[in-house]
C-alpha atoms as a PDB file:
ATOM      1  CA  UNK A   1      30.525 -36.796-153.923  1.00  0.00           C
ATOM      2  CA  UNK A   2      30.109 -40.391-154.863  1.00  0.00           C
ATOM      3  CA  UNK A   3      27.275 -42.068-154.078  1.00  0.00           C
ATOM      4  CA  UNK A   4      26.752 -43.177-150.172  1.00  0.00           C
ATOM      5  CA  UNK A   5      25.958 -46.398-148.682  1.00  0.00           C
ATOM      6  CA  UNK A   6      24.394 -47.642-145.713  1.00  0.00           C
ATOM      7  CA  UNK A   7      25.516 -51.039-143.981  1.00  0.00           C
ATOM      8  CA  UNK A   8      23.349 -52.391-141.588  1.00  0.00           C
ATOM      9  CA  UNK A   9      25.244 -55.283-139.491  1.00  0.00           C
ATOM     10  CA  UNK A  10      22.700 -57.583-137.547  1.00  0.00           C
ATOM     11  CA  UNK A  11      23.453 -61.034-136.190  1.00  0.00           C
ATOM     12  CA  UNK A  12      24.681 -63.403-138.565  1.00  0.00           C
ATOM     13  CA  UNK A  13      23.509 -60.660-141.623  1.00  0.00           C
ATOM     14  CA  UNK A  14      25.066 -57.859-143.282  1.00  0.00           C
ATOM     15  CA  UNK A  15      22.540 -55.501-145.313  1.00  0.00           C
ATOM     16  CA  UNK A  16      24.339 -52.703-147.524  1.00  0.00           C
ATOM     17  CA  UNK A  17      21.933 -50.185-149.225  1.00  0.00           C
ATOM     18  CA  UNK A  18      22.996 -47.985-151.801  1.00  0.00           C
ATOM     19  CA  UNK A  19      22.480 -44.027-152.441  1.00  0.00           C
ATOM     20  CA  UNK A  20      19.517 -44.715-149.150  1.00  0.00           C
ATOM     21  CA  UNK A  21      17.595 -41.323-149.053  1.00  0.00           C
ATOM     22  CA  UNK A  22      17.844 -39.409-145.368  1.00  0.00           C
ATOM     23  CA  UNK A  23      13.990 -41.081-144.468  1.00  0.00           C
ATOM     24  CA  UNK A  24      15.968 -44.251-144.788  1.00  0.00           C
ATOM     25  CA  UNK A  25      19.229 -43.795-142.753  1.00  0.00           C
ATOM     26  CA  UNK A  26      16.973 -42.711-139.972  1.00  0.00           C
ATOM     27  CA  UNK A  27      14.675 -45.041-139.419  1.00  0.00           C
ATOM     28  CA  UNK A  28      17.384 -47.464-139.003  1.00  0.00           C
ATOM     29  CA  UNK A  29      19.234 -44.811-136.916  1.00  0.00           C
ATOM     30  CA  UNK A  30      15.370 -45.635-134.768  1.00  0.00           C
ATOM     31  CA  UNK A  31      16.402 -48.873-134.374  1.00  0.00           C
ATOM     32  CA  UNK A  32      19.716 -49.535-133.098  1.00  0.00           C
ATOM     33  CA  UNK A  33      18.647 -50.666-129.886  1.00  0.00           C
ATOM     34  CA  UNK A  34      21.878 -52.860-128.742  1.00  0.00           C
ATOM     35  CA  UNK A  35      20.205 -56.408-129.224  1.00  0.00           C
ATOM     36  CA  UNK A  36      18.691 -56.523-132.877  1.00  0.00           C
ATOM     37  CA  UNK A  37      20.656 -54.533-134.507  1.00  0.00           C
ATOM     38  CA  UNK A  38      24.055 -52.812-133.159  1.00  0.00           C
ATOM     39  CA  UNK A  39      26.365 -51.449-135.814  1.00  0.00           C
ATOM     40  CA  UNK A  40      25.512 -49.255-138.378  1.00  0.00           C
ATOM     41  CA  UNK A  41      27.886 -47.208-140.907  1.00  0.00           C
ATOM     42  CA  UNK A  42      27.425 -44.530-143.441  1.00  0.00           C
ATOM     43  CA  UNK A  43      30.440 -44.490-145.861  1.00  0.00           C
ATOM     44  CA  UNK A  44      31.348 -42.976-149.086  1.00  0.00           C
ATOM     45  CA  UNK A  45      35.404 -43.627-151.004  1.00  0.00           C
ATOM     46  CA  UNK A  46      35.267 -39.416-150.134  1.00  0.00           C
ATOM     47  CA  UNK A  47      33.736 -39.044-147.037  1.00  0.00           C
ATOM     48  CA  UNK A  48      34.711 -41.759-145.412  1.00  0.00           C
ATOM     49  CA  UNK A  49      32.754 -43.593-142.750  1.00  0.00           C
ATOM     50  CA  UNK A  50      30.720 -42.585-139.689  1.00  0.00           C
ATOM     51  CA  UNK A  51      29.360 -45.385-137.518  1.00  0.00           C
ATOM     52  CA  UNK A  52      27.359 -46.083-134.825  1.00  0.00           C
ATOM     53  CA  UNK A  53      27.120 -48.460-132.161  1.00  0.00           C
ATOM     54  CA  UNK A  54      25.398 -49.466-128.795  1.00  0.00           C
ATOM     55  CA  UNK A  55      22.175 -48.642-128.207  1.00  0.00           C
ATOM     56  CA  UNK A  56      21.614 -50.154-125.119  1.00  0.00           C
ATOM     57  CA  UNK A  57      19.522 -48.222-122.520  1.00  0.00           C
ATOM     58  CA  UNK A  58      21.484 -47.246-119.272  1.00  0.00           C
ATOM     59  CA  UNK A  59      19.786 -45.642-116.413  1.00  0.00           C
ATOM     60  CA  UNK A  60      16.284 -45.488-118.946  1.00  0.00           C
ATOM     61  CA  UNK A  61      18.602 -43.906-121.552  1.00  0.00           C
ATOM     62  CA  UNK A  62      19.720 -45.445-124.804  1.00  0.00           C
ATOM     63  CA  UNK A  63      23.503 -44.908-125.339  1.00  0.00           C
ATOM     64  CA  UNK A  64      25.475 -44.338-128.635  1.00  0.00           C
ATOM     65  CA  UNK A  65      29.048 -44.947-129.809  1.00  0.00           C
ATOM     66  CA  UNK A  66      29.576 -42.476-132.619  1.00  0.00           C
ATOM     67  CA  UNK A  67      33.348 -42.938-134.331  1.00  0.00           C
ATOM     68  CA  UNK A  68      34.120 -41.201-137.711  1.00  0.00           C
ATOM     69  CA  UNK A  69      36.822 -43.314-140.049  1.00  0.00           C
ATOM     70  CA  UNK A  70      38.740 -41.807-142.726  1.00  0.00           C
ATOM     71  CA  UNK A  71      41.888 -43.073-144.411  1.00  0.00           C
ATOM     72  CA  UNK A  72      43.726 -44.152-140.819  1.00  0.00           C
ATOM     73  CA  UNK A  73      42.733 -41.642-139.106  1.00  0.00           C
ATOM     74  CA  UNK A  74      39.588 -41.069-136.511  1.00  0.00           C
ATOM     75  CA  UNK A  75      37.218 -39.326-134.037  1.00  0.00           C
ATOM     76  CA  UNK A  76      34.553 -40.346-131.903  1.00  0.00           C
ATOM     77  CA  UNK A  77      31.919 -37.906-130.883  1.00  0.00           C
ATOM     78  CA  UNK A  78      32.012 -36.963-127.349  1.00  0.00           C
ATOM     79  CA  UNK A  79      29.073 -36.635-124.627  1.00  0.00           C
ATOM     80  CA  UNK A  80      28.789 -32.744-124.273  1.00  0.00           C
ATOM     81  CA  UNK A  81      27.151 -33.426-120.288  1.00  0.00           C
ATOM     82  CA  UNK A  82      30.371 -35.637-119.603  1.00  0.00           C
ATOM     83  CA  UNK A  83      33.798 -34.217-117.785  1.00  0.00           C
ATOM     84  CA  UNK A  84      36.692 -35.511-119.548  1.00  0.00           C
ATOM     85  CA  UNK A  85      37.853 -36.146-116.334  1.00  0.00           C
ATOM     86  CA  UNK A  86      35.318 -39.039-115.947  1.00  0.00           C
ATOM     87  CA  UNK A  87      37.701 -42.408-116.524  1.00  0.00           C
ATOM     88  CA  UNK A  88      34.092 -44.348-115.838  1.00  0.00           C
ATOM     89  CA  UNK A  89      33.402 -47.074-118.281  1.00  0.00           C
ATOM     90  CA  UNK A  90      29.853 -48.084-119.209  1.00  0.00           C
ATOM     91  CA  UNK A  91      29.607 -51.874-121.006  1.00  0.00           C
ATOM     92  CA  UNK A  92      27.620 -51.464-124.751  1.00  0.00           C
ATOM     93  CA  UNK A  93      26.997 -54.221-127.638  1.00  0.00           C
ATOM     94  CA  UNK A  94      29.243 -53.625-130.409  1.00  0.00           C
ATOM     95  CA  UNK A  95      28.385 -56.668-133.067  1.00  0.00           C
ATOM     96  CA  UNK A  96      27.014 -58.624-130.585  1.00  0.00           C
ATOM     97  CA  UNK A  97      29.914 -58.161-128.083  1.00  0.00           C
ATOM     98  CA  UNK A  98      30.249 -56.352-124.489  1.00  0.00           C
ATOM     99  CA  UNK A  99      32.250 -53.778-124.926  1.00  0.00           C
ATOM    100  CA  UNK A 100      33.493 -51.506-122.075  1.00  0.00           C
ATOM    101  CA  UNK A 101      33.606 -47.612-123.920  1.00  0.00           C
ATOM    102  CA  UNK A 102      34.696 -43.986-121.919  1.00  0.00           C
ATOM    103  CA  UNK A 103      31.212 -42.614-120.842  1.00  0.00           C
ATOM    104  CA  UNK A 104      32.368 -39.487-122.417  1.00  0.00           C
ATOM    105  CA  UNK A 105      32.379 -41.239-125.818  1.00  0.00           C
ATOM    106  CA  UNK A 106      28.628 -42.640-125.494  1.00  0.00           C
ATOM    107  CA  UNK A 107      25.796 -39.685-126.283  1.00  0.00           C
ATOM    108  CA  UNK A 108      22.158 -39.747-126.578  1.00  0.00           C
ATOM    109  CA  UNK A 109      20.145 -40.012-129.532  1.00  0.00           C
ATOM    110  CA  UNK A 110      19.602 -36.354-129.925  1.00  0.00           C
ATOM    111  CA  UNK A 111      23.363 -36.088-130.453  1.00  0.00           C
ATOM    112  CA  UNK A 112      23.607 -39.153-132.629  1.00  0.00           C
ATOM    113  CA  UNK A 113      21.254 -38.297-135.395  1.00  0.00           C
ATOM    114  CA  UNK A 114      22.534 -34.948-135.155  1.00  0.00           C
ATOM    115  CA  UNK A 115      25.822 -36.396-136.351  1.00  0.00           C
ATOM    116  CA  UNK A 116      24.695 -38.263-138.569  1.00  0.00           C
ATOM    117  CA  UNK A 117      22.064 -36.159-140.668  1.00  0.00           C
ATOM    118  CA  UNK A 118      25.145 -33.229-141.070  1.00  0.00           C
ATOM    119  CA  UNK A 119      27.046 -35.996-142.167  1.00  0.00           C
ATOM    120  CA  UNK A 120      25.021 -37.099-144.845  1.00  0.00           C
ATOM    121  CA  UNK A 121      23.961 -33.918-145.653  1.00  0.00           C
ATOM    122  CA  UNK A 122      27.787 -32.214-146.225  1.00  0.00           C
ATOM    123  CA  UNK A 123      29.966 -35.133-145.871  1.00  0.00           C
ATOM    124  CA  UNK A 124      31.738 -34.198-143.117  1.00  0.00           C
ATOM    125  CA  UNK A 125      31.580 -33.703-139.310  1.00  0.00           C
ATOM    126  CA  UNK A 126      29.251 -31.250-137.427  1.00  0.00           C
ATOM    127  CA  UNK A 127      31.088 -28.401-136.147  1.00  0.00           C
ATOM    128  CA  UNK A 128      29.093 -27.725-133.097  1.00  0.00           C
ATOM    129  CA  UNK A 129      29.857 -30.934-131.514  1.00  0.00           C
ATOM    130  CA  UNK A 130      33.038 -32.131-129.870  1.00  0.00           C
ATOM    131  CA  UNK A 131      34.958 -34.477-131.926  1.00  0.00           C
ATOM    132  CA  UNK A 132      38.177 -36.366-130.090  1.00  0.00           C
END
């Protein structure tokens, strides 16, 4: 697999850190919190790209957008405690931006790191969470 990268998007900055070790990827993972930092991506040219977004704390919970990118095509990572039937929208910061996102598509941080720590591990998505 080639090497992975980490972008970090903040206001007004863009950080990109190469082959980052898993220590690194989660303590940013610790601090997307929806108003310092909102948007973060792990890629690689043969993985492709999972990234995460939000962060903001709804009802004393922070909330995650988790989408997976690959060559056109992609996933998001859906709320296992959500019906599908649930059309409710719940407003996030994506890049500094309100945006309104399915509540089904927005998971906790337990769920998020999960993601992204099988991702970096095996370079693809976990299979004991709901992709759509």
């Amino acid at each position: 697999m080639s090497q992975w990268k980490l972008r970090i998007l903040k206001p007004g900055e863009k950080e990109v850190i190469s082959n980052p070790s898993w220590d690194q990827i989660k303590s940013v993972l610790d601090h997307v919190d929806g108003y310092n930092l909102d948007n973060v991506s792990l890629f690689s040219d043969e993985a492709g790209d999972l990234m995460v977004a939000g962060g903001d704390e709804y009802n004393g919970i922070r909330l995650y957008y988790v989408s997976y990118y690959y060559d056109g095509y992609s996933e998001d990572l859906v709320n296992p405690s959500v019906s599908k039937k649930d059309e409710e929208h719940i407003n996030i910061t994506v890049q500094k931006v309100g945006t309104d996102i399915l509540k089904r598509y927005l998971v906790e941080y337990k769920d998020m790191i999960k993601a992204f720590k099988h991702f970096f591990e095996t370079g693809e998505l976990t299979k004991d969470q709901e992709w759509e």
